[in-house]
Protein backbone atom coordinates (compact mmCIF):
# COMPACT_ATOMS: atom_id res chain seq x y z
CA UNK A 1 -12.10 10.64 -4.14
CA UNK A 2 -12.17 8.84 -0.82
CA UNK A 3 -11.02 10.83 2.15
CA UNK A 4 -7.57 8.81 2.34
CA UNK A 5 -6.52 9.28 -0.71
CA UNK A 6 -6.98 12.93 -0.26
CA UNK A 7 -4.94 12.27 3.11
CA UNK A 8 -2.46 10.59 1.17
CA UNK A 9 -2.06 13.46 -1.22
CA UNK A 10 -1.76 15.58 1.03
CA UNK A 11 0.94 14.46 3.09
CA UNK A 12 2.66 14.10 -0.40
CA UNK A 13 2.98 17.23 -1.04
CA UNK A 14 4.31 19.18 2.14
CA UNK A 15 7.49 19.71 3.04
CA UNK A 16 10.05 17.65 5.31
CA UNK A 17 10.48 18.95 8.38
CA UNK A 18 13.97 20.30 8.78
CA UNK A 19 16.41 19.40 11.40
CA UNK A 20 16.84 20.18 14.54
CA UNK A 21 17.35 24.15 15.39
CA UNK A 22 15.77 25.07 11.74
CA UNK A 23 18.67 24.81 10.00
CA UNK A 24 18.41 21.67 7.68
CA UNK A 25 20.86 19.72 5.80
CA UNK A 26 23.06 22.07 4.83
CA UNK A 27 24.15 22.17 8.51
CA UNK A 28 25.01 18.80 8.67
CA UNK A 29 27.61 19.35 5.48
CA UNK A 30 29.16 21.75 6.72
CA UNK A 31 29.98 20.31 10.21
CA UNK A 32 31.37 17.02 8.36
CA UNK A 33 33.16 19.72 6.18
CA UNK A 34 34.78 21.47 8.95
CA UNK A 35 35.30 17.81 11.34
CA UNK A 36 37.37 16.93 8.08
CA UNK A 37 39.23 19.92 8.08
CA UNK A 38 40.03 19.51 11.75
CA UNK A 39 41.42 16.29 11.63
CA UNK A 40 43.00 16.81 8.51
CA UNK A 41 45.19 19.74 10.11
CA UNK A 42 45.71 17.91 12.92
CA UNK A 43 46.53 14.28 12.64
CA UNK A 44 47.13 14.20 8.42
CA UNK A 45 49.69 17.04 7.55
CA UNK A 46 52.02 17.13 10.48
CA UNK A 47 52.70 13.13 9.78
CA UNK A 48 53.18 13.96 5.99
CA UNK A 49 55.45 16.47 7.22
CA UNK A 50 57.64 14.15 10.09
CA UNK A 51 57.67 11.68 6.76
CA UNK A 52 59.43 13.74 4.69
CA UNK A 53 61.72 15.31 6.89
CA UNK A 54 62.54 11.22 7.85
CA UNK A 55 62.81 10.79 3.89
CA UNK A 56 65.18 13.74 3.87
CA UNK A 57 67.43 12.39 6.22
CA UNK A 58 67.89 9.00 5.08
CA UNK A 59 68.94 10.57 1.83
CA UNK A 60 71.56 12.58 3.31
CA UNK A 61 73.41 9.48 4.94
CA UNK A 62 76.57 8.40 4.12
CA UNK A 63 79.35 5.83 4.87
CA UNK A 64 80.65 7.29 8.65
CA UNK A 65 77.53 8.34 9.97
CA UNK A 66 76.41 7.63 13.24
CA UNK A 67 73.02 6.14 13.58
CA UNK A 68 70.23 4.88 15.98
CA UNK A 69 67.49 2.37 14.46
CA UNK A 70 64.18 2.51 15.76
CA UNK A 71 65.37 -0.76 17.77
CA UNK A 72 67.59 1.52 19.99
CA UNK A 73 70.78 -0.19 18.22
CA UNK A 74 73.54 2.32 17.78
CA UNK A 75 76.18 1.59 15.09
CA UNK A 76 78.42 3.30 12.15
CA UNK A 77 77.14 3.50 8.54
CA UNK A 78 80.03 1.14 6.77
CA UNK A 79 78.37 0.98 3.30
CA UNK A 80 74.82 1.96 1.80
CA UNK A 81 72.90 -0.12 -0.61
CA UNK A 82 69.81 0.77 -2.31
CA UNK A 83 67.37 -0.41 0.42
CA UNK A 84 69.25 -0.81 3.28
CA UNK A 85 72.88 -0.15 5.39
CA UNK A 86 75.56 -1.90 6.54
CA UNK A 87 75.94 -1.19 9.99
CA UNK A 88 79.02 -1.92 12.25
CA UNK A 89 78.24 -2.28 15.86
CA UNK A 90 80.54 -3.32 17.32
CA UNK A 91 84.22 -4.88 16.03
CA UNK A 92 84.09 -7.27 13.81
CA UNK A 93 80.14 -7.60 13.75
CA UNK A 94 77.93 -5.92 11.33
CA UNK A 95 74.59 -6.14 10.33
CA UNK A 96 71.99 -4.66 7.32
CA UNK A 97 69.53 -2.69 8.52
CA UNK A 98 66.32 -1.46 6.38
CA UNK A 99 66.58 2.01 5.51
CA UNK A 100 63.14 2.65 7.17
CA UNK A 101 64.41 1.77 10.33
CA UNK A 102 66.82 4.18 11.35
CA UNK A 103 64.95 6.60 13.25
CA UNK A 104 68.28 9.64 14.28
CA UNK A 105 71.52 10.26 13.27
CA UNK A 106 73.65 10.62 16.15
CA UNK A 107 76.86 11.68 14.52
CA UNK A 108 77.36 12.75 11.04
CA UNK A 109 80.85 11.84 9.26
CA UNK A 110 83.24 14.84 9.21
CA UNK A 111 82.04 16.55 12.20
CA UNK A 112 83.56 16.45 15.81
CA UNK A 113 81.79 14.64 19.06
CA UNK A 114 80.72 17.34 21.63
């Protein structure tokens, strides 16, 4: 055999260098593991949780109720439909709003004003 090709063999056949520090691949798995993990706990699961509680309280609204929309209109709940209110805001004016868009109740029906 010619002295390259023995080269060539050679190389072949050792190993990869590993990363930096030593430590290899597995390193680098476990730091995307753990970067996932972080973001996950923060950005992820508290804006599942603000989503349901939101969910939660548009199912819990009734004619009466006191809202803001996420327009800064205030108004009074005068009937609910499936995907949206009626809204009175002032006399003699209402409007349908989307249920997505009310964003607090201000009021609920049945309790006093403090």
């Amino acid at each position: 055999m010619s002295l390259s090709t023995d080269a060539l063999a050679n190389l072949a056949q050792t190993a990869a260098p590993a990363g930096p520090g030593g430590l290899g691949g597995g390193f680098m798995i476990i730091f995307y593991g753990l970067l996932f993990a972080a973001m996950y706990f923060l950005m992820i699961a508290p804006q599942r949780k603000k989503q349901k509680e939101h969910e939660k309280l548009l199912a819990t609204l009734e004619s009466g109720d006191e809202i803001m929309t996420t327009g800064g209109i205030y108004g009074t709940i005068t009937n609910v439909k499936d995907d949206r209110f009626v809204v009175r805001i002032a006399d003699n004016t209402k409007i349908e709003v989307g249920k997505a868009f009310v964003s607090a109740v201000v009021n609920k029906a049945g309790t006093e004003k403090q």
